[in-house]
C-alpha atoms as a PDB file:
ATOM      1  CA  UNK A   1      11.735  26.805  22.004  1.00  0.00           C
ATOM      2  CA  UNK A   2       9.150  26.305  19.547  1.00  0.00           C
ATOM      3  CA  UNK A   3       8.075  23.168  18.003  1.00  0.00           C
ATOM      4  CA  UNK A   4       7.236  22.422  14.931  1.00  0.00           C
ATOM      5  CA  UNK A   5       3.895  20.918  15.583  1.00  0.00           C
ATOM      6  CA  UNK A   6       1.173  21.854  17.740  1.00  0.00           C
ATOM      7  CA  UNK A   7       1.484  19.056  20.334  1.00  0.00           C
ATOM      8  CA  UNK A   8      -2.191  18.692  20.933  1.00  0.00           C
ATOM      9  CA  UNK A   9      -2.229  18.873  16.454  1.00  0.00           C
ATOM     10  CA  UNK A  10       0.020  16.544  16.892  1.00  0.00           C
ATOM     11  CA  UNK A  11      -1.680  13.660  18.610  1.00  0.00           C
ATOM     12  CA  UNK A  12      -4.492  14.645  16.703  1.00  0.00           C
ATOM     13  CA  UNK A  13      -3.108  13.716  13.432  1.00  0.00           C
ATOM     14  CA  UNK A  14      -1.993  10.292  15.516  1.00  0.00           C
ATOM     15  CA  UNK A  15      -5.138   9.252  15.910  1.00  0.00           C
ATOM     16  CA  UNK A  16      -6.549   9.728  12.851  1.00  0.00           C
ATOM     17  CA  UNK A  17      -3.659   8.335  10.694  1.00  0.00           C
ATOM     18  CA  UNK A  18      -3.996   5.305  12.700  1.00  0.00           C
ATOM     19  CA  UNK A  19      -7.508   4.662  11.970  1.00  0.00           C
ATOM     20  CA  UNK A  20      -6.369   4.983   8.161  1.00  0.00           C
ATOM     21  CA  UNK A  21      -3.581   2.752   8.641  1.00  0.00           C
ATOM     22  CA  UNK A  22      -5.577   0.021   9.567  1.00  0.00           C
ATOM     23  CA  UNK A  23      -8.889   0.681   7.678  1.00  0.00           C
ATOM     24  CA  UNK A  24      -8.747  -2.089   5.137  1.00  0.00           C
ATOM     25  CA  UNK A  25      -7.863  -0.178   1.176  1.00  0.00           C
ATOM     26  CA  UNK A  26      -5.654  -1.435  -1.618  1.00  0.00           C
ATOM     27  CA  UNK A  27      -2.282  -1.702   0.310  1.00  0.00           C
ATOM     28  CA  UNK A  28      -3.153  -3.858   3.182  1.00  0.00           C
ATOM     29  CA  UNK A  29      -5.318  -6.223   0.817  1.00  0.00           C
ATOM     30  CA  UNK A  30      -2.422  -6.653  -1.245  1.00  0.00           C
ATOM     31  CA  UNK A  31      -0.568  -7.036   2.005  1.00  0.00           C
ATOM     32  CA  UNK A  32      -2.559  -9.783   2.456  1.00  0.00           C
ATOM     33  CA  UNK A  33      -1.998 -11.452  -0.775  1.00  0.00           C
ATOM     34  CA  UNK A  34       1.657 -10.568  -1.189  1.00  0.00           C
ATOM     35  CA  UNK A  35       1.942 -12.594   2.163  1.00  0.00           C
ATOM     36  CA  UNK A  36      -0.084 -15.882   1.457  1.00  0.00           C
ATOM     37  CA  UNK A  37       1.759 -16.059  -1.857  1.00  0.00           C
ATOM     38  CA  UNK A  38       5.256 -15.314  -1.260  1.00  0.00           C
ATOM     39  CA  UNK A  39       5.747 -15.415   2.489  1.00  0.00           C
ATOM     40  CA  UNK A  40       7.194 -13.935   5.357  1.00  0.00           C
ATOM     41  CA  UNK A  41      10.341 -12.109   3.498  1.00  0.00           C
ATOM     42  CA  UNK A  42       8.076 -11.149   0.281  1.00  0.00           C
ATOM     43  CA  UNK A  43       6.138  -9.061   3.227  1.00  0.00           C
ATOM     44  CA  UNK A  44       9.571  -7.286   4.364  1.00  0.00           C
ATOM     45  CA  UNK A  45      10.127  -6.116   0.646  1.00  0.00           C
ATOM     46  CA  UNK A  46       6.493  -5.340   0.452  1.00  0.00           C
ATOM     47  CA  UNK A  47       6.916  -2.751   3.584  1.00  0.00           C
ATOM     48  CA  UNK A  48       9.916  -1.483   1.968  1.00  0.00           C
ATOM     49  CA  UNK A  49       7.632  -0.681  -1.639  1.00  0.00           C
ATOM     50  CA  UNK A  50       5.116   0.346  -0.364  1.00  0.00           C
ATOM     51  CA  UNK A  51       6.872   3.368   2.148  1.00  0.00           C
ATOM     52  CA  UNK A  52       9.342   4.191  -0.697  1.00  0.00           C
ATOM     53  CA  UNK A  53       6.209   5.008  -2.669  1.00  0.00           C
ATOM     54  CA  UNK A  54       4.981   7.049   0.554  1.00  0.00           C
ATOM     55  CA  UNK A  55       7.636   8.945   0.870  1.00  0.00           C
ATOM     56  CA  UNK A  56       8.248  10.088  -2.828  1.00  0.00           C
ATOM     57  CA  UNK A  57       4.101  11.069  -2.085  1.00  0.00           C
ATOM     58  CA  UNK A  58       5.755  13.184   0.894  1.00  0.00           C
ATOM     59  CA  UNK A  59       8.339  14.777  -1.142  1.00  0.00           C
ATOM     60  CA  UNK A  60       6.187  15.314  -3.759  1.00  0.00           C
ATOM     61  CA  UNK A  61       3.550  17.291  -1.258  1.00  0.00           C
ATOM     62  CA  UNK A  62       6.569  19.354  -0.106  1.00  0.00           C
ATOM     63  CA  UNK A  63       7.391  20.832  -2.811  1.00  0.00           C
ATOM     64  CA  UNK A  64       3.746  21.380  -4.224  1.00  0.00           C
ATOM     65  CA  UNK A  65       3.145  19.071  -6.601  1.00  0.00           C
ATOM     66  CA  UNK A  66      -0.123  18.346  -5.140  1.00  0.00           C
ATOM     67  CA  UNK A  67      -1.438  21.672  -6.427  1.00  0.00           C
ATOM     68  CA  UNK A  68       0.348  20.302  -9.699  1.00  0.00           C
ATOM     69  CA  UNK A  69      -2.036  17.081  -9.541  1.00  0.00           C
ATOM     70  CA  UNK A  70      -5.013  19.248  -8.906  1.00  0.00           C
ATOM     71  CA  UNK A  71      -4.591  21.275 -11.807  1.00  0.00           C
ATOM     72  CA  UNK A  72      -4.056  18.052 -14.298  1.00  0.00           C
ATOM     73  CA  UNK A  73      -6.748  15.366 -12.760  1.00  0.00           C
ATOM     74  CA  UNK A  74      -7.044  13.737 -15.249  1.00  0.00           C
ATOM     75  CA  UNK A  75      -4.074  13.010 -15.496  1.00  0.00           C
ATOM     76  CA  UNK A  76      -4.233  11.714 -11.866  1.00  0.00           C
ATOM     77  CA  UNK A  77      -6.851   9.810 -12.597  1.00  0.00           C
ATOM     78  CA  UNK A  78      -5.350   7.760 -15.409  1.00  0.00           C
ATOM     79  CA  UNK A  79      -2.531   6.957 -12.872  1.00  0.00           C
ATOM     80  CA  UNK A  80      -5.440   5.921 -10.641  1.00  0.00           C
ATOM     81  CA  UNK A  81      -6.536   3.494 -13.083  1.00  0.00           C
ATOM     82  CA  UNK A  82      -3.160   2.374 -14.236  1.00  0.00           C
ATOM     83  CA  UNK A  83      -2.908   0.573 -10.926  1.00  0.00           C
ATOM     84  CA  UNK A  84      -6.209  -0.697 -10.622  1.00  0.00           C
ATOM     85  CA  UNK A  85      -5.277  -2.488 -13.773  1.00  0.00           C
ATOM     86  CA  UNK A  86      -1.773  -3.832 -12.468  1.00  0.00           C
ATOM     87  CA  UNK A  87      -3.728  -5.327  -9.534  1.00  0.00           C
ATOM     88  CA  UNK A  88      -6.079  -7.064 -12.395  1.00  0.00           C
ATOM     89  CA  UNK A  89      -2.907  -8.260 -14.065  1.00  0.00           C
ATOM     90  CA  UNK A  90      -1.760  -9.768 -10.573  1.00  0.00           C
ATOM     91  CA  UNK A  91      -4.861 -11.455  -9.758  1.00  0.00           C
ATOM     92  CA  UNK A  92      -4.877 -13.055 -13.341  1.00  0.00           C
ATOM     93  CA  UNK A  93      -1.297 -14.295 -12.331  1.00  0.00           C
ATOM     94  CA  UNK A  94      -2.330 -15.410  -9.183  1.00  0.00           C
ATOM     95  CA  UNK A  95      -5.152 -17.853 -11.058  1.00  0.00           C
ATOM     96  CA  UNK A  96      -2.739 -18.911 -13.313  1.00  0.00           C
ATOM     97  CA  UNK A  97       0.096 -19.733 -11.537  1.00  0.00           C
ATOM     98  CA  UNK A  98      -2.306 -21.493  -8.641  1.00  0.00           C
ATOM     99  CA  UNK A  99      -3.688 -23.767 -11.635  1.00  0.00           C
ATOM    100  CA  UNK A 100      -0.229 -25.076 -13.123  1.00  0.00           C
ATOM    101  CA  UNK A 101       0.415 -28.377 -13.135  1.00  0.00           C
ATOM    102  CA  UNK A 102       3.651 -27.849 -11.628  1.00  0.00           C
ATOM    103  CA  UNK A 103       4.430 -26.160  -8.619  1.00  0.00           C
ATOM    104  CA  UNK A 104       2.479 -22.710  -8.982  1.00  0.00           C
ATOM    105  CA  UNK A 105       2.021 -20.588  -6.094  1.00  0.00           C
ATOM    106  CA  UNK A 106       3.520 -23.222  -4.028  1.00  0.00           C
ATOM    107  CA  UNK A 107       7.232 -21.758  -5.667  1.00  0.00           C
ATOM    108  CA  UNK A 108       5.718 -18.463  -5.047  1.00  0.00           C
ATOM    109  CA  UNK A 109       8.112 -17.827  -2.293  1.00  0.00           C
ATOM    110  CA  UNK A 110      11.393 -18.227  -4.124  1.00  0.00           C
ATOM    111  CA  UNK A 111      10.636 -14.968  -6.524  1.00  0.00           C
ATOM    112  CA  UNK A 112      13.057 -12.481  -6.544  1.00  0.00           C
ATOM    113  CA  UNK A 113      12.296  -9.917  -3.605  1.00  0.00           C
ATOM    114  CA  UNK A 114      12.208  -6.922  -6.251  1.00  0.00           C
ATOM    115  CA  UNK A 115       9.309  -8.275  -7.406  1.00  0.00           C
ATOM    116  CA  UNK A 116       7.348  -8.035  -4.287  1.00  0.00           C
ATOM    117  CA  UNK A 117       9.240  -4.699  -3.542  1.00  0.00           C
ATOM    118  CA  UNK A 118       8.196  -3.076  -7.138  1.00  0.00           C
ATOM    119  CA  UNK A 119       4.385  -4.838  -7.186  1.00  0.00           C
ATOM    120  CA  UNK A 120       4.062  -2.943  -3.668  1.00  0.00           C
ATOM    121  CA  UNK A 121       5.501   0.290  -4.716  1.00  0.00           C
ATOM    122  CA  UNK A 122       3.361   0.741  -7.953  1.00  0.00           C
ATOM    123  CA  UNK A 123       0.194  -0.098  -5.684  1.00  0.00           C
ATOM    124  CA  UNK A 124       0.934   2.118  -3.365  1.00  0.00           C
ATOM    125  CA  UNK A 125       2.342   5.211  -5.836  1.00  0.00           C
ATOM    126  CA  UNK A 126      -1.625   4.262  -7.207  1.00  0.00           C
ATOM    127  CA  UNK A 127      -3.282   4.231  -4.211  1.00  0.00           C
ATOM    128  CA  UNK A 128      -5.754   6.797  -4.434  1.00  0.00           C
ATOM    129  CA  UNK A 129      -6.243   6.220  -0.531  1.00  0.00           C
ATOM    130  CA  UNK A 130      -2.960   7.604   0.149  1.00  0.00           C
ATOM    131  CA  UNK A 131      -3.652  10.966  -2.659  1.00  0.00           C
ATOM    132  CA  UNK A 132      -6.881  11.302  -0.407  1.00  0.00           C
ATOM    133  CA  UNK A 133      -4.779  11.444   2.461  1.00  0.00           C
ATOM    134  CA  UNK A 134      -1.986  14.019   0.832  1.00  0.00           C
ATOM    135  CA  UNK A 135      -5.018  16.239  -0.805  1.00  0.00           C
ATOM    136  CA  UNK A 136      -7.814  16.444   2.116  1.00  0.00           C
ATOM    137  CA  UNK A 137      -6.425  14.752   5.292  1.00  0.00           C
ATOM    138  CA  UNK A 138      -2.867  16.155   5.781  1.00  0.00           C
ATOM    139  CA  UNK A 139      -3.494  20.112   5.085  1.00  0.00           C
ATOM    140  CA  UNK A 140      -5.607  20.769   7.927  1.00  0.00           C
ATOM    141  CA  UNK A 141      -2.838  19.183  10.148  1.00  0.00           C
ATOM    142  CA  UNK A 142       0.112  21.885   8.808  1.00  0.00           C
ATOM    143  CA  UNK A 143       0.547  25.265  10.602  1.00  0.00           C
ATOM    144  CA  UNK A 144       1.993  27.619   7.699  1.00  0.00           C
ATOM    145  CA  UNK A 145       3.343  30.143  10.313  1.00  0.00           C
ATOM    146  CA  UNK A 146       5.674  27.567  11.792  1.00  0.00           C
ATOM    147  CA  UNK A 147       9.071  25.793   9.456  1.00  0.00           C
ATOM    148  CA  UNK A 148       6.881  22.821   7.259  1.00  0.00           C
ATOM    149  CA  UNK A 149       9.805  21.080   6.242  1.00  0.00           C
ATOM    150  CA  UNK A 150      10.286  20.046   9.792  1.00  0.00           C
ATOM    151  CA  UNK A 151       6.814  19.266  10.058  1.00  0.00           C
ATOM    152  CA  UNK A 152       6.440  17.205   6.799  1.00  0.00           C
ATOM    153  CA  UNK A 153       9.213  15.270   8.515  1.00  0.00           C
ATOM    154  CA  UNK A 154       7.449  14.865  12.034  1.00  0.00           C
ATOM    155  CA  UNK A 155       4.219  13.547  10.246  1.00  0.00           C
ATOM    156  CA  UNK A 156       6.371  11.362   7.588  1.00  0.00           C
ATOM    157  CA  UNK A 157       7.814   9.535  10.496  1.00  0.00           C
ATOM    158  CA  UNK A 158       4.449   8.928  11.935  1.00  0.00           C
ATOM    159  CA  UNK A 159       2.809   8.032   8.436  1.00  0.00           C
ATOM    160  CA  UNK A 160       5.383   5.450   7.880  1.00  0.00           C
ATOM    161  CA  UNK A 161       5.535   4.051  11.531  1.00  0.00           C
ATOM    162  CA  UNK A 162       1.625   3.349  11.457  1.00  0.00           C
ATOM    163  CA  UNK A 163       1.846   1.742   8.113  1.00  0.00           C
ATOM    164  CA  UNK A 164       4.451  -0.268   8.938  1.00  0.00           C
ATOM    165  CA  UNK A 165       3.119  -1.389  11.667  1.00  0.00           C
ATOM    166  CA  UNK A 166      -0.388  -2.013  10.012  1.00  0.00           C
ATOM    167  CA  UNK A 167       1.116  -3.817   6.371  1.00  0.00           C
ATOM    168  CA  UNK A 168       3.074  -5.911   8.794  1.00  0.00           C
ATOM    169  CA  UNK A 169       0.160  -7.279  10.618  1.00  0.00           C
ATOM    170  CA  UNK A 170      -1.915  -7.384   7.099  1.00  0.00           C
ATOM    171  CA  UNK A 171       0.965  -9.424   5.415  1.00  0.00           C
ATOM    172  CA  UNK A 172       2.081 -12.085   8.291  1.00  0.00           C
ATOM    173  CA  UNK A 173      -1.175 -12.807   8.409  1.00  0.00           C
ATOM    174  CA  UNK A 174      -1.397 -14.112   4.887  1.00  0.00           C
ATOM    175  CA  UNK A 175       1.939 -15.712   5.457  1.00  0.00           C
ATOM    176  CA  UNK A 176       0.760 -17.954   7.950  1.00  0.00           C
ATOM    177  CA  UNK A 177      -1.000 -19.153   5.597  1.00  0.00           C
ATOM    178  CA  UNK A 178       1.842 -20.079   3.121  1.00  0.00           C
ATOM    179  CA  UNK A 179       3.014 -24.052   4.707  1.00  0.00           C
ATOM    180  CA  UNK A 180      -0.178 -25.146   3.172  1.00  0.00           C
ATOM    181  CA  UNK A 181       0.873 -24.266  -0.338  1.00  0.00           C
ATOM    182  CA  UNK A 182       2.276 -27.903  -1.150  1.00  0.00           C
ATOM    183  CA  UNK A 183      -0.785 -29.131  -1.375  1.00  0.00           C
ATOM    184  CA  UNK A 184      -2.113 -28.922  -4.333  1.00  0.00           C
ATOM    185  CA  UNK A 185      -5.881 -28.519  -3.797  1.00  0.00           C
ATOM    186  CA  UNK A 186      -5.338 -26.255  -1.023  1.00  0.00           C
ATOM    187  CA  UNK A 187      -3.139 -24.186  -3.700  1.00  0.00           C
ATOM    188  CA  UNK A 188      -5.691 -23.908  -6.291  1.00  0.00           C
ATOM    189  CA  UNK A 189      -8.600 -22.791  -3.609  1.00  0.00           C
ATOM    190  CA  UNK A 190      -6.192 -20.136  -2.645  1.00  0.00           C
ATOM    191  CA  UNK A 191      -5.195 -19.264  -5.892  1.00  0.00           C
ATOM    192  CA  UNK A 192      -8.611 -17.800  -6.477  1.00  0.00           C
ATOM    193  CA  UNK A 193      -8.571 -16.352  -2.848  1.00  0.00           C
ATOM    194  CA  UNK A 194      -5.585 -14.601  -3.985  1.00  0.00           C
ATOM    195  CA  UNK A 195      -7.234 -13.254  -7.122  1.00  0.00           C
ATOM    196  CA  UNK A 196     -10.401 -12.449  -5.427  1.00  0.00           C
ATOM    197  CA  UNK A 197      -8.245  -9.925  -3.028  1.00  0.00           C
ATOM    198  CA  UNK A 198      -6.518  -8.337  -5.731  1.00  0.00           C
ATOM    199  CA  UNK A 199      -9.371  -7.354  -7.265  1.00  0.00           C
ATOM    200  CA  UNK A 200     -11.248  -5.864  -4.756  1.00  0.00           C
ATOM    201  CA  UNK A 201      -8.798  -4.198  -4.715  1.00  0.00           C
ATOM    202  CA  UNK A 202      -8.985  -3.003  -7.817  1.00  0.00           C
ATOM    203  CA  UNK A 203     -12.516  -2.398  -7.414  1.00  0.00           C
ATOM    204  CA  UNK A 204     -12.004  -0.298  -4.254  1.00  0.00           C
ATOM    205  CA  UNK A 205      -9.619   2.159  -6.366  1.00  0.00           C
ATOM    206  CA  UNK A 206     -11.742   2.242  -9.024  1.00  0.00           C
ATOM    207  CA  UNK A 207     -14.790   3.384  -7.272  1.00  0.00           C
ATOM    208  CA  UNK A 208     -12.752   5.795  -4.902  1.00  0.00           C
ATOM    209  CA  UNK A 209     -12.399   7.885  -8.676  1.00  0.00           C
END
């Protein structure tokens, strides 16, 4: 019986999906903010987002709409900047509700979980780290004489097991942070921490054009 990857390929494409995984980019910094401002369950719907988006970027490189994107770029690249933009929007959010009188980030929590889910989705459909990934890291890895569906499932499953694991660790991290939100000076300091993260982020897309 054949398989559908190489073994050896295989392992190969472990390794070096792991080191993106955990190489800091747009995803796990907002990972990091979604998770000091909204808390342990915001980072569940953020995981959720952000591997919805991943696999609609899997579909999408199945049935060849990556050779679609290289043909428009420019279009690409306004969906590129798009996102850096939402990130902007989120940091400016972050600063404002961190200085309210009231509350702020400290209520962060209690938003509805579709908003964490849909912030991480769009910054992860945006994420030109992952279209680096689809457009120069995962073609070397396919063997066209062998069935690719079954191996765009085999490295789908591995893709979204290693950024699971990684977002996790990125987000619970910042939601350790989260008890110390009732206090108010503590709140405002991380309020700009917050914004600060979200855009380098949106710096780090930006200069990845």
């Amino acid at each position: 019986m054949t398989l559908p990857v190489d073994p050896a390929r295989y392992l190969t494409f472990l390794g070096a999906m792991a080191i993106l995984a955990i190489t800091p980019g747009p995803a796990n910094l907002f990972a990091v903010a979604n998770g000091m401002s909204r808390g342990k369950k915001a980072v569940l719907m953020g995981v959720l987002g952000m591997n919805t988006a991943t696999l609609i970027w899997y579909v999408a490189a199945a049935l060849g709409l990556g050779a679609l994107a290289l043909a428009f770029p420019k279009a690409v690249q306004a969906l590129i900047v798009v996102g850096a933009a939402y990130l902007v929007w989120l940091a400016y959010g972050a600063l404002k509700s961190g200085f309210a009188p009231h509350g702020g980030l400290g209520h962060a929590a209690i938003k509805p979980d579709r908003s964490a889910y849909w912030d991480a989705f769009t910054v992860q459909i945006t994420n030109p780290k992952i279209l680096l990934f689809f457009g120069a890291v995962l073609p070397p890895f396919l063997d066209f004489k062998r069935p690719l569906a079954a191996q765009f499932v085999m490295f789908a499953v591995a893709t979204v097991a290693l950024d699971v694991a990684a977002v996790l660790a990125y987000g619970f991290g910042g939601a350790a942070l989260a008890s110390r939100m009732t206090d108010a000076r503590f709140r405002r300091g991380f309020s700009i921490a917050v914004a600060v993260v979200l855009t380098a982020a949106a710096v780090l897309i930006v200069t990845r054009l």
